[in-house]
PDB file of N, CA and C in Angstrom:
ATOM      1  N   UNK A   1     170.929  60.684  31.466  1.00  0.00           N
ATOM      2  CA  UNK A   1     170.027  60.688  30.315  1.00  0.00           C
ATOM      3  C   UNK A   1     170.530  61.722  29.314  1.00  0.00           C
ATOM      4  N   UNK A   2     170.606  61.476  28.151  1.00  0.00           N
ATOM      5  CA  UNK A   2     171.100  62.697  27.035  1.00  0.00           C
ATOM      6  C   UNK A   2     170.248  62.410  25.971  1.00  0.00           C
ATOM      7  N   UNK A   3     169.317  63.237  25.172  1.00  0.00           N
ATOM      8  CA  UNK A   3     168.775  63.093  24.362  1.00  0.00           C
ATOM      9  C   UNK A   3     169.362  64.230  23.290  1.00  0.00           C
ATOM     10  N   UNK A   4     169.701  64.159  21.945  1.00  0.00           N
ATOM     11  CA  UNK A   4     170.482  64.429  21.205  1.00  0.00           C
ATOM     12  C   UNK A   4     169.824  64.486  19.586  1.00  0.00           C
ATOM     13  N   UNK A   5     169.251  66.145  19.327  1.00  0.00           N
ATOM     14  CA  UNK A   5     169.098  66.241  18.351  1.00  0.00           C
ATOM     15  C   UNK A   5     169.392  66.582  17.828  1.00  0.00           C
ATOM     16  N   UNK A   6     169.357  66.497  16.360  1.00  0.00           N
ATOM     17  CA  UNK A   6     170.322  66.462  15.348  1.00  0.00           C
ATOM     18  C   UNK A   6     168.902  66.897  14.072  1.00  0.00           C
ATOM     19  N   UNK A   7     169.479  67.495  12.796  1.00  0.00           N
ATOM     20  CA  UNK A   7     169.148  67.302  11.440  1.00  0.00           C
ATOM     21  C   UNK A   7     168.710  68.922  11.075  1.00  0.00           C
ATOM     22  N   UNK A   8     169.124  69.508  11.899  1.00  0.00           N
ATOM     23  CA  UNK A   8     168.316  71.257  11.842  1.00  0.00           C
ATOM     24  C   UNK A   8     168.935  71.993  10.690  1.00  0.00           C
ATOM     25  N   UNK A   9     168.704  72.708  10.122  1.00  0.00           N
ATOM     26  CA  UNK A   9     169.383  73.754   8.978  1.00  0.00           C
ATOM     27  C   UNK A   9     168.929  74.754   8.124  1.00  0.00           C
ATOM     28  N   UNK A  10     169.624  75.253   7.394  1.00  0.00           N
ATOM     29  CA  UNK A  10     168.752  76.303   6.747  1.00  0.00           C
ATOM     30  C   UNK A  10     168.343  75.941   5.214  1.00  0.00           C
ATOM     31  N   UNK A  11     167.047  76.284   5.232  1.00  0.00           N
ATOM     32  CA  UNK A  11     166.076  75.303   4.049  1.00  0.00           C
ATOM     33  C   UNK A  11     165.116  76.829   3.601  1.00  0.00           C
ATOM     34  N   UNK A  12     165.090  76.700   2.252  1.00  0.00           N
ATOM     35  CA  UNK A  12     164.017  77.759   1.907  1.00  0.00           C
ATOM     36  C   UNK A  12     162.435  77.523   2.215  1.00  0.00           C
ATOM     37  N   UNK A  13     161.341  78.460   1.979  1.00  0.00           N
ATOM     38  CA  UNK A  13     160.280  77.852   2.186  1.00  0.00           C
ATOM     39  C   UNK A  13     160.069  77.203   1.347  1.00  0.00           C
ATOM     40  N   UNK A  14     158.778  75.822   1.722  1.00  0.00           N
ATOM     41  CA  UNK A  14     158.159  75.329   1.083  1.00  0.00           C
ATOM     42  C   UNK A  14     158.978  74.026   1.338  1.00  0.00           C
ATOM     43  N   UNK A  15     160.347  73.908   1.501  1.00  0.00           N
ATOM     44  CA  UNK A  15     161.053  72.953   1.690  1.00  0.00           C
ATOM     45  C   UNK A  15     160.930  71.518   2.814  1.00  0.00           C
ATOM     46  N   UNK A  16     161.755  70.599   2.992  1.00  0.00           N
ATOM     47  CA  UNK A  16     161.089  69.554   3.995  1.00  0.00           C
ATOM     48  C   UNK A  16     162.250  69.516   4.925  1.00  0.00           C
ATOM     49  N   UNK A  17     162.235  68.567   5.758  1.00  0.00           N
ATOM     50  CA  UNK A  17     163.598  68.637   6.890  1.00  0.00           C
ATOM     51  C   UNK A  17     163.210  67.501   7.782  1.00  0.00           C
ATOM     52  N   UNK A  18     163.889  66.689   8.237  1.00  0.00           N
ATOM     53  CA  UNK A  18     163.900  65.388   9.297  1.00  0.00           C
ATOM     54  C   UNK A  18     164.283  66.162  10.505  1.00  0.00           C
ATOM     55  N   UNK A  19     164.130  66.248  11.809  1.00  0.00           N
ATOM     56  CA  UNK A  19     164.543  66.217  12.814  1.00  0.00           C
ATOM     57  C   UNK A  19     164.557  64.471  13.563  1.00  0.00           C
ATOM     58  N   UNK A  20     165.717  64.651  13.994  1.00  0.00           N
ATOM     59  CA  UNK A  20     165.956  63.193  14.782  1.00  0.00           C
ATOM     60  C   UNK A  20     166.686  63.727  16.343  1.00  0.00           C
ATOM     61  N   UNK A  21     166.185  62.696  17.238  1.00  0.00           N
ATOM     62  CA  UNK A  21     166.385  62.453  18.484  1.00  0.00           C
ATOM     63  C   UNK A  21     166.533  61.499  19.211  1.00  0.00           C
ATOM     64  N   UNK A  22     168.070  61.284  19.107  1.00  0.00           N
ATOM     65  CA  UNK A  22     168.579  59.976  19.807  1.00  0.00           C
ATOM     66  C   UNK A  22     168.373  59.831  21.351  1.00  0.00           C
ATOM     67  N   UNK A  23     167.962  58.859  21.900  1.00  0.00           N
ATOM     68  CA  UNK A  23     168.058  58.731  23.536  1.00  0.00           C
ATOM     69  C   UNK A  23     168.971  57.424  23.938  1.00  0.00           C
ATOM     70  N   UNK A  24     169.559  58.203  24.920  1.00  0.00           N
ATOM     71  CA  UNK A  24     170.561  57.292  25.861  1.00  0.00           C
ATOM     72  C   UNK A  24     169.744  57.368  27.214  1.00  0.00           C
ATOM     73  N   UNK A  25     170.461  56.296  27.986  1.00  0.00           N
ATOM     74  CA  UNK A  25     170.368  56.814  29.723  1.00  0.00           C
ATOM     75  C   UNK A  25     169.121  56.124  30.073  1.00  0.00           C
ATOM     76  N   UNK A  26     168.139  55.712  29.072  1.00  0.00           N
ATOM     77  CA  UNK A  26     166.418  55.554  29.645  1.00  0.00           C
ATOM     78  C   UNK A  26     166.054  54.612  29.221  1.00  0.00           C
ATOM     79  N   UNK A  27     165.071  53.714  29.766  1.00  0.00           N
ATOM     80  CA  UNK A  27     163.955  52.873  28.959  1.00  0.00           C
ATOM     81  C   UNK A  27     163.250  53.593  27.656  1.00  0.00           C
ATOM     82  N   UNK A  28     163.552  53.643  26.830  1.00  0.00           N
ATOM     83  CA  UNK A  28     163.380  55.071  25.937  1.00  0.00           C
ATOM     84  C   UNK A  28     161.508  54.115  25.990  1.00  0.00           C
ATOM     85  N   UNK A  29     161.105  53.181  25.572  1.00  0.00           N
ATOM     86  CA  UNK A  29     159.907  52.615  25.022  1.00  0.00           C
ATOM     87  C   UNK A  29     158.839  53.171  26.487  1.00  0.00           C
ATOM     88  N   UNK A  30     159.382  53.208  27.465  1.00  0.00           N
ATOM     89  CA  UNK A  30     158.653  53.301  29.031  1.00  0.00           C
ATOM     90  C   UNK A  30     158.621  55.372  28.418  1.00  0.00           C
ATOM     91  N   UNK A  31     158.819  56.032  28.001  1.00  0.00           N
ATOM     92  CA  UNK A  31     158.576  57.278  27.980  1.00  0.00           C
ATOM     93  C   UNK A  31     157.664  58.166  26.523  1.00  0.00           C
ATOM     94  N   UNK A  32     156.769  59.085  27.033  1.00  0.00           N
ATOM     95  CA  UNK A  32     156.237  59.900  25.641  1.00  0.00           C
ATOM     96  C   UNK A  32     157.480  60.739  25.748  1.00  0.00           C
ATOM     97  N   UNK A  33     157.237  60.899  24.071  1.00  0.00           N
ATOM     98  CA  UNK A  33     158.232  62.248  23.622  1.00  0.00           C
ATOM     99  C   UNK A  33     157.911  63.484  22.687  1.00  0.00           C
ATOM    100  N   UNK A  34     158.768  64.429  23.146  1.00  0.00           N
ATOM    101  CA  UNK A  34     157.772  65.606  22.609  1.00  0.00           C
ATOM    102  C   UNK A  34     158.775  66.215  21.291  1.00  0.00           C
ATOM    103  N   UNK A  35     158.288  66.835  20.943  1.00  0.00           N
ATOM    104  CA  UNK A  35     159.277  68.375  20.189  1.00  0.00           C
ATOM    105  C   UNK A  35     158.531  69.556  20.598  1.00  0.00           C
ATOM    106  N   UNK A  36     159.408  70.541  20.694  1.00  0.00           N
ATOM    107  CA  UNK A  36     158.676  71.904  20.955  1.00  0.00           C
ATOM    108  C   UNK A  36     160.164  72.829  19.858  1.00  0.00           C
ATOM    109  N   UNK A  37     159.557  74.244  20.163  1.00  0.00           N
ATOM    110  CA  UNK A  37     160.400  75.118  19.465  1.00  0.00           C
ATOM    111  C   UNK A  37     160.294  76.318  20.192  1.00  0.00           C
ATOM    112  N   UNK A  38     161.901  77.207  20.118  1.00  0.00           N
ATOM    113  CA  UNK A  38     161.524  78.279  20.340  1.00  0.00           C
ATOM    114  C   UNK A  38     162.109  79.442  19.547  1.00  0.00           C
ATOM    115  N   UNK A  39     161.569  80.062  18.836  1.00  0.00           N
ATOM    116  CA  UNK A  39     161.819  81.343  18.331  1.00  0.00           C
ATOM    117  C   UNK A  39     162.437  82.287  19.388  1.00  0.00           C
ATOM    118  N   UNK A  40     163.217  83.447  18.366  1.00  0.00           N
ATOM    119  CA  UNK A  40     163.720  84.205  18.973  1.00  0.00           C
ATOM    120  C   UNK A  40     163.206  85.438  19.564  1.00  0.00           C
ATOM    121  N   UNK A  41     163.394  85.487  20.919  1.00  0.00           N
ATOM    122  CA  UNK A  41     162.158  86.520  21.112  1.00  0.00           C
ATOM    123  C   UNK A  41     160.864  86.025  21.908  1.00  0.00           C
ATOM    124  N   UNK A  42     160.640  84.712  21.375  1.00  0.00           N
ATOM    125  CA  UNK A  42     159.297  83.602  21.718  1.00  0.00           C
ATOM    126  C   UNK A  42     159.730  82.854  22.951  1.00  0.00           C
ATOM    127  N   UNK A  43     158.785  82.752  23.228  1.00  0.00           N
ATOM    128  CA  UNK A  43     158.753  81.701  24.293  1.00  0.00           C
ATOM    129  C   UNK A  43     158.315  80.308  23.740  1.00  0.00           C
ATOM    130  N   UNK A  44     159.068  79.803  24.488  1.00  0.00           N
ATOM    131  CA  UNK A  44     158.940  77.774  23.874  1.00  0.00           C
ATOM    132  C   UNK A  44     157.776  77.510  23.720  1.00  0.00           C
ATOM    133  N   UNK A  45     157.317  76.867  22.662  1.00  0.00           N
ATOM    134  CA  UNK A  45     155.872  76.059  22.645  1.00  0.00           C
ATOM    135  C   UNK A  45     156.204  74.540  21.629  1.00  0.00           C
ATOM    136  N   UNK A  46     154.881  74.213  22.164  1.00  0.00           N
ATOM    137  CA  UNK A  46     154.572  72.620  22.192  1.00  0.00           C
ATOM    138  C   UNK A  46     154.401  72.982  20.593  1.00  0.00           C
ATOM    139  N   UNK A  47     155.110  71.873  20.094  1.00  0.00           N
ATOM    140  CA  UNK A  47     154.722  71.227  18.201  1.00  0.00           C
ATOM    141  C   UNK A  47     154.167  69.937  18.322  1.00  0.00           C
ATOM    142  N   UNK A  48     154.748  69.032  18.832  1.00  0.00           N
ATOM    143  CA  UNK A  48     154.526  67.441  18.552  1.00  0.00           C
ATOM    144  C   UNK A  48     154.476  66.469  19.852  1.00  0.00           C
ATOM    145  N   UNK A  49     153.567  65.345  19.915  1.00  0.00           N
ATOM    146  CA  UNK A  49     154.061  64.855  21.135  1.00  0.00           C
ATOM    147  C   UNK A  49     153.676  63.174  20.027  1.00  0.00           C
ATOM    148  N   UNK A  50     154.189  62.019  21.275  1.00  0.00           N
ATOM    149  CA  UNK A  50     153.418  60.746  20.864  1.00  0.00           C
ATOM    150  C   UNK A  50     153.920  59.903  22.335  1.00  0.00           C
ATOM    151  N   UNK A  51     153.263  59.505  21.988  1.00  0.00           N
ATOM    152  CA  UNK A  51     153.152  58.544  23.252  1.00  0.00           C
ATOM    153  C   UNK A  51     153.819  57.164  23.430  1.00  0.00           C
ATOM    154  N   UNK A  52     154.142  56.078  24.674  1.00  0.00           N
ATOM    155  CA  UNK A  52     155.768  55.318  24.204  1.00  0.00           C
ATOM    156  C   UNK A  52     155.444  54.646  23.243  1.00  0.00           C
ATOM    157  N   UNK A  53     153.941  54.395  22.803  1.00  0.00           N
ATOM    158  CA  UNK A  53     153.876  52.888  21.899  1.00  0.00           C
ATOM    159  C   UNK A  53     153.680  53.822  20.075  1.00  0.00           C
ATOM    160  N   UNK A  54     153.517  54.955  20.804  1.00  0.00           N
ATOM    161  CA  UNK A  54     153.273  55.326  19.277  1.00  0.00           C
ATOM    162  C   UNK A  54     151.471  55.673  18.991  1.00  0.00           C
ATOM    163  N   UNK A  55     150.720  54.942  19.228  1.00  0.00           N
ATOM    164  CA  UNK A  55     149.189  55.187  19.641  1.00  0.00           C
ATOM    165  C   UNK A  55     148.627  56.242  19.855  1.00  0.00           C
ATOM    166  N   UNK A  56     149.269  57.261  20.104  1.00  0.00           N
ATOM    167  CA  UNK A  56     148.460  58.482  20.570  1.00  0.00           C
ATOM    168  C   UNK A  56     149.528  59.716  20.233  1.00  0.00           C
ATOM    169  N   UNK A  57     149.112  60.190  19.188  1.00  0.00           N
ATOM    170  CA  UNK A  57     150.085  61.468  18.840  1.00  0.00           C
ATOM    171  C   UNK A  57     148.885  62.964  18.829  1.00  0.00           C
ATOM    172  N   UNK A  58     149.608  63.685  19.009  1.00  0.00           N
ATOM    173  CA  UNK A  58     149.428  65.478  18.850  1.00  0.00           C
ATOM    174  C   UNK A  58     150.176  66.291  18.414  1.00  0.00           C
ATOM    175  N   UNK A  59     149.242  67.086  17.948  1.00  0.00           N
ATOM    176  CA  UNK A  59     150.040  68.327  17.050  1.00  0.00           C
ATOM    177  C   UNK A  59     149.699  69.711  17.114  1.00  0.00           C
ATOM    178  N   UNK A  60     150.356  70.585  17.523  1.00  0.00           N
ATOM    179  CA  UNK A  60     149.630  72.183  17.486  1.00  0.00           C
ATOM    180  C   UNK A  60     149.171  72.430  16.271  1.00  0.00           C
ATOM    181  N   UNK A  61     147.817  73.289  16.350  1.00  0.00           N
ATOM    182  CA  UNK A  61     147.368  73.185  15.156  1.00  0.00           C
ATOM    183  C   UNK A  61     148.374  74.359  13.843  1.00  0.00           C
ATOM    184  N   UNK A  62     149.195  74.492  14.311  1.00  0.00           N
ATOM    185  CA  UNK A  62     150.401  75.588  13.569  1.00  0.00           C
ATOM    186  C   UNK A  62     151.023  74.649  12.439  1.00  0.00           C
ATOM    187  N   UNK A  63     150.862  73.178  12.818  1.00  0.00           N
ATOM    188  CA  UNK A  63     151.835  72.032  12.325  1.00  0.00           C
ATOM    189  C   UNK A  63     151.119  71.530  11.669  1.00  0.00           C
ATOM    190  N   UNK A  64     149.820  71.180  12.157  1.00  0.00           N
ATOM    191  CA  UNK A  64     149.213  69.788  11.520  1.00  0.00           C
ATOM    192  C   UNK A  64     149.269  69.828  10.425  1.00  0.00           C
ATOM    193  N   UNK A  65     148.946  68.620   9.331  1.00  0.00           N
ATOM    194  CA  UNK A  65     149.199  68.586   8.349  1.00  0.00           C
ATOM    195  C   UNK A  65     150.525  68.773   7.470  1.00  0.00           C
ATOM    196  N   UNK A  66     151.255  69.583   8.398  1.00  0.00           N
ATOM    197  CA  UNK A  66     152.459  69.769   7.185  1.00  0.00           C
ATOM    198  C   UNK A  66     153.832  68.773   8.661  1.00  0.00           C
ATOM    199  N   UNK A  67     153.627  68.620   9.777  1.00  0.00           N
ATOM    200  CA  UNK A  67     154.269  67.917  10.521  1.00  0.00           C
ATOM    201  C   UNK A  67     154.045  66.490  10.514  1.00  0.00           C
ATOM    202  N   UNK A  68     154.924  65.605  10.693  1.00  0.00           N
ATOM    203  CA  UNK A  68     154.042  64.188  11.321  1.00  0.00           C
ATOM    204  C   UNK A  68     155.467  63.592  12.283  1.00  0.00           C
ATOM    205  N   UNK A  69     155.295  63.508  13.497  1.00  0.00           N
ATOM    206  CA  UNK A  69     155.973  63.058  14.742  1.00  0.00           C
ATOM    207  C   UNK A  69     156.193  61.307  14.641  1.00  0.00           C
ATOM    208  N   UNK A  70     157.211  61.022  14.429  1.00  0.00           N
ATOM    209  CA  UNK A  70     156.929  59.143  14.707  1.00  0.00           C
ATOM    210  C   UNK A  70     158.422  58.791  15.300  1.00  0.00           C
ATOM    211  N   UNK A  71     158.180  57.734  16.107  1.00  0.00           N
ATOM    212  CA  UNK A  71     159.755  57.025  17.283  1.00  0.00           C
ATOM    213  C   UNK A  71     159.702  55.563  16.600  1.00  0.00           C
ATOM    214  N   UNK A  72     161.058  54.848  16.517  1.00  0.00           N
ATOM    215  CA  UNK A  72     161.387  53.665  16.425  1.00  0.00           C
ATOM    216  C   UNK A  72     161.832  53.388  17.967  1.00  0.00           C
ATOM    217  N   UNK A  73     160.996  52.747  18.952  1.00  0.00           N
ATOM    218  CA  UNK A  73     161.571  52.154  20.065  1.00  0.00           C
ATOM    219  C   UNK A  73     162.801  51.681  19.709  1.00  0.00           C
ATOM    220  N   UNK A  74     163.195  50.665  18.504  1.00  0.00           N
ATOM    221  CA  UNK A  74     164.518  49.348  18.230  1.00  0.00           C
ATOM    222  C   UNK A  74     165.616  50.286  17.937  1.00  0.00           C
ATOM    223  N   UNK A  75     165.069  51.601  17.600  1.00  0.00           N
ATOM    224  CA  UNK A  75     166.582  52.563  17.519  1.00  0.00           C
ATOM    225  C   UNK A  75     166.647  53.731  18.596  1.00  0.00           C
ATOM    226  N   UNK A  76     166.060  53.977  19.726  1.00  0.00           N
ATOM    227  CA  UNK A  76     165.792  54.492  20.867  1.00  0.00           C
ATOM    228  C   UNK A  76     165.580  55.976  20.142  1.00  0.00           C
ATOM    229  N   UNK A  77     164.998  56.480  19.401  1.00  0.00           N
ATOM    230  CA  UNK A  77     165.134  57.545  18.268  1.00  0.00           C
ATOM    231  C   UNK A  77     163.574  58.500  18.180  1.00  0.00           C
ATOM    232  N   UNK A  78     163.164  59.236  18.099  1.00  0.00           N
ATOM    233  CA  UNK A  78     162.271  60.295  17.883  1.00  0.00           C
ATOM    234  C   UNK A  78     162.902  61.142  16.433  1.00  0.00           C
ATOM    235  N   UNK A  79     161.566  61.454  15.616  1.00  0.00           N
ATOM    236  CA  UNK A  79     161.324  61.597  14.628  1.00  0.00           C
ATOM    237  C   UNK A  79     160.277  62.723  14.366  1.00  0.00           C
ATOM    238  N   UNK A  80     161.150  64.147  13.684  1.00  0.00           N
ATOM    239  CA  UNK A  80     159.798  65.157  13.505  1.00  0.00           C
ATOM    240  C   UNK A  80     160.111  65.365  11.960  1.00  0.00           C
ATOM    241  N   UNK A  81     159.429  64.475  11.065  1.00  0.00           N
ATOM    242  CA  UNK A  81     159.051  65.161   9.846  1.00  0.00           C
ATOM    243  C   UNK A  81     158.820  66.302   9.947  1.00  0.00           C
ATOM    244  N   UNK A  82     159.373  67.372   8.705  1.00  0.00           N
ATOM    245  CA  UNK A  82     158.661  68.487   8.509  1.00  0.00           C
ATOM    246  C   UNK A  82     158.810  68.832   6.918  1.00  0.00           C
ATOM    247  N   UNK A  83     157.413  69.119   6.418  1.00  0.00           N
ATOM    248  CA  UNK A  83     157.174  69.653   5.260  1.00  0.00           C
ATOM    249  C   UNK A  83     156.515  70.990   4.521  1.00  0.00           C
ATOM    250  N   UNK A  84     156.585  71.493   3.686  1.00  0.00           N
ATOM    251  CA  UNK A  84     155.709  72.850   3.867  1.00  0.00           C
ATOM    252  C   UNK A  84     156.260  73.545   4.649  1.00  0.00           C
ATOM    253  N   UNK A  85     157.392  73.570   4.710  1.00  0.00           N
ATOM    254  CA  UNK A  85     158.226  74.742   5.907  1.00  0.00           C
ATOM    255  C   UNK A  85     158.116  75.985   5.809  1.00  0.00           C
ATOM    256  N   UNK A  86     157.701  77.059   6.287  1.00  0.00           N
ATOM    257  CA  UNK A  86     157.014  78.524   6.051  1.00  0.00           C
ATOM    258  C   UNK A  86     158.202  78.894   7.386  1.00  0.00           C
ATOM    259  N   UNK A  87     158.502  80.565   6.802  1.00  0.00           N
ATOM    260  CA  UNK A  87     159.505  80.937   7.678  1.00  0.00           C
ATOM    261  C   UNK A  87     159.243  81.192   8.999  1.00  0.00           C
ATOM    262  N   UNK A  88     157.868  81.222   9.477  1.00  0.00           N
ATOM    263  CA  UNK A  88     157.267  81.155  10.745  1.00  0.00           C
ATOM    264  C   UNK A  88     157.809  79.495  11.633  1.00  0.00           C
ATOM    265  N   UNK A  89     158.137  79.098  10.867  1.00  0.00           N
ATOM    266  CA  UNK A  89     158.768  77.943  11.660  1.00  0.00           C
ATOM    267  C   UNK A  89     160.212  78.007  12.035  1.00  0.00           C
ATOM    268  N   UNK A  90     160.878  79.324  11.782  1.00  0.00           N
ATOM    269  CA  UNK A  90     161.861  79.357  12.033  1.00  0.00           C
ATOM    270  C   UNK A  90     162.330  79.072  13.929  1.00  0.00           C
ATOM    271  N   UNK A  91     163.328  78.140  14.243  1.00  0.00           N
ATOM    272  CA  UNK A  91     163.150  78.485  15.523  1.00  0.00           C
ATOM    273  C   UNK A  91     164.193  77.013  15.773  1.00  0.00           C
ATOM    274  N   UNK A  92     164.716  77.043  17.102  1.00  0.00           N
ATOM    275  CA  UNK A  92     165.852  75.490  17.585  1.00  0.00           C
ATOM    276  C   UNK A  92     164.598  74.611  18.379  1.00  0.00           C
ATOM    277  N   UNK A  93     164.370  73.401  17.486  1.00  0.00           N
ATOM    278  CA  UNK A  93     163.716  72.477  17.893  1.00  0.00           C
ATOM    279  C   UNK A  93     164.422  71.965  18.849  1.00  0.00           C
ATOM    280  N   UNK A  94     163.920  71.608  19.916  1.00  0.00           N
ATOM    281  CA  UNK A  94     163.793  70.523  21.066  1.00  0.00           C
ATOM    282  C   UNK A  94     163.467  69.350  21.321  1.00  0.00           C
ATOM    283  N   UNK A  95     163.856  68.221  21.536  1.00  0.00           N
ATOM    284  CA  UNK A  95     163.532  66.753  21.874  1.00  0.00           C
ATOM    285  C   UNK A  95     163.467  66.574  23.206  1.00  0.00           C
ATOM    286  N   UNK A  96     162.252  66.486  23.698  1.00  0.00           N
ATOM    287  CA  UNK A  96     162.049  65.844  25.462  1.00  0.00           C
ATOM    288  C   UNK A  96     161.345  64.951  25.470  1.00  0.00           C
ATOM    289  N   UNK A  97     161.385  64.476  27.243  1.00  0.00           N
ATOM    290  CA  UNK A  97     161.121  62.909  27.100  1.00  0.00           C
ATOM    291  C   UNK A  97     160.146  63.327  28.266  1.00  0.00           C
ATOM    292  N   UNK A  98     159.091  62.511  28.737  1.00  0.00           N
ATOM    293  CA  UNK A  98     157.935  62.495  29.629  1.00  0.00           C
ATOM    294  C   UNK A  98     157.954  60.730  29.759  1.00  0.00           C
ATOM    295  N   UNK A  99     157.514  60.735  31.455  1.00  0.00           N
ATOM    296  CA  UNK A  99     157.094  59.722  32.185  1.00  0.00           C
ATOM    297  C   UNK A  99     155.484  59.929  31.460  1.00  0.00           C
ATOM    298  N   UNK A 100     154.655  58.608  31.021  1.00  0.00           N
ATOM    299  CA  UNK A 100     153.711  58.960  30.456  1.00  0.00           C
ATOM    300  C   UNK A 100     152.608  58.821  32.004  1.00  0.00           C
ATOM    301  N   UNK A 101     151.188  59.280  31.339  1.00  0.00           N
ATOM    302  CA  UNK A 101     150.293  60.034  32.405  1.00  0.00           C
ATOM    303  C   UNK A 101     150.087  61.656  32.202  1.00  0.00           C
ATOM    304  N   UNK A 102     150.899  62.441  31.729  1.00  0.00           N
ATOM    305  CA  UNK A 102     151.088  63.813  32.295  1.00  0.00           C
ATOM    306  C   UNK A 102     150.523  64.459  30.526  1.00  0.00           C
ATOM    307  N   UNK A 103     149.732  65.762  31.259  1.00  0.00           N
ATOM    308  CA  UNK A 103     150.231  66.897  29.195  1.00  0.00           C
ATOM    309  C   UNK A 103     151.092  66.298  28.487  1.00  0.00           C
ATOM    310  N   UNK A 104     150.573  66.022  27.288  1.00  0.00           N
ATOM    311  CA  UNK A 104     151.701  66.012  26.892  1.00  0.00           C
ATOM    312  C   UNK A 104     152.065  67.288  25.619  1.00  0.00           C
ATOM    313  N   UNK A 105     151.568  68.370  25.981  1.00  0.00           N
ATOM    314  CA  UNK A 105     151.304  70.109  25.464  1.00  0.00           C
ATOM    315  C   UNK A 105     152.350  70.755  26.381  1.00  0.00           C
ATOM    316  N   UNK A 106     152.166  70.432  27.439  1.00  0.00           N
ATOM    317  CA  UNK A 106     152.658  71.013  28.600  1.00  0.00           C
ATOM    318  C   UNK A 106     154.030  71.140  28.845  1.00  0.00           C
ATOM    319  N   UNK A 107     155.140  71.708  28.176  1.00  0.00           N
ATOM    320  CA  UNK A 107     156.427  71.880  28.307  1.00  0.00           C
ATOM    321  C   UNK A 107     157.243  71.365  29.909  1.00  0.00           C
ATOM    322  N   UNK A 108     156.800  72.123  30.998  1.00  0.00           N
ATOM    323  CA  UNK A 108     156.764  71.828  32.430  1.00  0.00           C
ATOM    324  C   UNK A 108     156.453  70.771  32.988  1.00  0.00           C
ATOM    325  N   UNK A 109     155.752  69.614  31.920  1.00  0.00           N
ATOM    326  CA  UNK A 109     155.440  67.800  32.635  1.00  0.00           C
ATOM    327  C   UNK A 109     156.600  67.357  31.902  1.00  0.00           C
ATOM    328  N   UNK A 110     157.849  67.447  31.278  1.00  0.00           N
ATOM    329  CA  UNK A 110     158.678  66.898  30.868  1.00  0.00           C
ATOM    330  C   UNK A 110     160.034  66.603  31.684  1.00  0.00           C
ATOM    331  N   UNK A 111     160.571  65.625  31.865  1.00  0.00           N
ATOM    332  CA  UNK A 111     161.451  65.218  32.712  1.00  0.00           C
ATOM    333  C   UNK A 111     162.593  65.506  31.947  1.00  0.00           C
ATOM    334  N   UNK A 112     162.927  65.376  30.650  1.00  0.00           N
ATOM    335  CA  UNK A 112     164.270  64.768  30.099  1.00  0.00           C
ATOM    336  C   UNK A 112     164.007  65.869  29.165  1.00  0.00           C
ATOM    337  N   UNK A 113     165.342  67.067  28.276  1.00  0.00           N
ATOM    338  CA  UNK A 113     164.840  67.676  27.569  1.00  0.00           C
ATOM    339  C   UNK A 113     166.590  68.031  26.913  1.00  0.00           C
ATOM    340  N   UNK A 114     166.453  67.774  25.238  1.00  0.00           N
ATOM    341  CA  UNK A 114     167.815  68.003  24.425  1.00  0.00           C
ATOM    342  C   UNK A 114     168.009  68.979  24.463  1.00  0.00           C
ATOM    343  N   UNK A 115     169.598  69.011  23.355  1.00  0.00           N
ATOM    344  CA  UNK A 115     169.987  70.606  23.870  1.00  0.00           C
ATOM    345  C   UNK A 115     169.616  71.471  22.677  1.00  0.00           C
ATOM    346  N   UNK A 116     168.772  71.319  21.523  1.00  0.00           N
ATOM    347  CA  UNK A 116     168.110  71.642  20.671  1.00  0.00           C
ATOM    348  C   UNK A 116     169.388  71.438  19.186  1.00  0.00           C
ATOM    349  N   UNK A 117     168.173  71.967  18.162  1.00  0.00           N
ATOM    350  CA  UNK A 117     168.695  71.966  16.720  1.00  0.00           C
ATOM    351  C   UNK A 117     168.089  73.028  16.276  1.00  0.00           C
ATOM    352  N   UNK A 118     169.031  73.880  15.506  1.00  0.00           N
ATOM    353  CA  UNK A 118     168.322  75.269  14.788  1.00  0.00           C
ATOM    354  C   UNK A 118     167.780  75.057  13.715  1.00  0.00           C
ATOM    355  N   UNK A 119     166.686  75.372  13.092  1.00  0.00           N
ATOM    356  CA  UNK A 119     165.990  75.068  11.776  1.00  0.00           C
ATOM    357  C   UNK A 119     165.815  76.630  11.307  1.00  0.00           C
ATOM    358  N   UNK A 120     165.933  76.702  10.188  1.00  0.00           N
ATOM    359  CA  UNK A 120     165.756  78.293  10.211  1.00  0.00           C
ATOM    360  C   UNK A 120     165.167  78.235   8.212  1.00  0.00           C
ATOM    361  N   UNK A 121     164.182  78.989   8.012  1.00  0.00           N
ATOM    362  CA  UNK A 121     163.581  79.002   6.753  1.00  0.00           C
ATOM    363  C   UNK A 121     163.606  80.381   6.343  1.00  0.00           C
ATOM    364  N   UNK A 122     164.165  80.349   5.179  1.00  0.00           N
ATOM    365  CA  UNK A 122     164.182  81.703   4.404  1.00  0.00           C
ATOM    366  C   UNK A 122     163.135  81.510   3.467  1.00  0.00           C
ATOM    367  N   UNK A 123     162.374  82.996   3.368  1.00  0.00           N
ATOM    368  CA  UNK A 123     161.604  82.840   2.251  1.00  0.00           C
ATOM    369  C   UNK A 123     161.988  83.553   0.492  1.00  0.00           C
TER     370      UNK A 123
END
């Protein structure tokens, strides 16, 4: 399984940014998928999740509104809009994959997990 994200960089605030996450190896449509982040210093936390059909998404409330999480099953792909980027979001996003059933907040219910993308916001 390799999940492979891509689109991270350095953006001033206020600015927008795509994160994308390709999956190989899996029934990608049979799995939820998450993003999380971790700052330096920080410990990883949950940003985004959705579920395989798309139906059921979440967001830390750090994100909402200025995030929106969406997957194309037909391109095996995960998707973290981001807008309103404030330098508190600085940090290497993560793409993981979950057998659905489980948290999907919960960093530790994730089976499958990329090797991240750095996003970093200057103000």
């Amino acid at each position: 399984v390799q999940l492979q994200a891509s689109g991270g960089g350095l953006v001033q605030a206020g600015d927008s940014l795509r994160l994308s996450c390709a999956a190989s190896g899996l029934t990608f449509n049979t799995y939820a998928m998450g993003w999380f982040r971790q700052a330096p210093g920080e410990e990883r936390e949950f940003v985004a999740a959705i579920s395989r059909g798309g139906r059921t998404i979440d967001y830390a409330d750090s994100v909402k509104g200025r995030f929106t999480i969406s997957r194309d099953n037909a391109k095996n792909t995960v998707y973290l809009q981001m807008s309103s980027l404030k330098p508190e979001d600085t940090a290497v996003y993560y793409c993981a994959a979950q057998v659905p059933g489980r948290p999907m907040r919960v960093g530790a219910m994730f089976d499958y997990w990329g090797q991240g993308t750095l996003v970093t916001v200057s103000s």
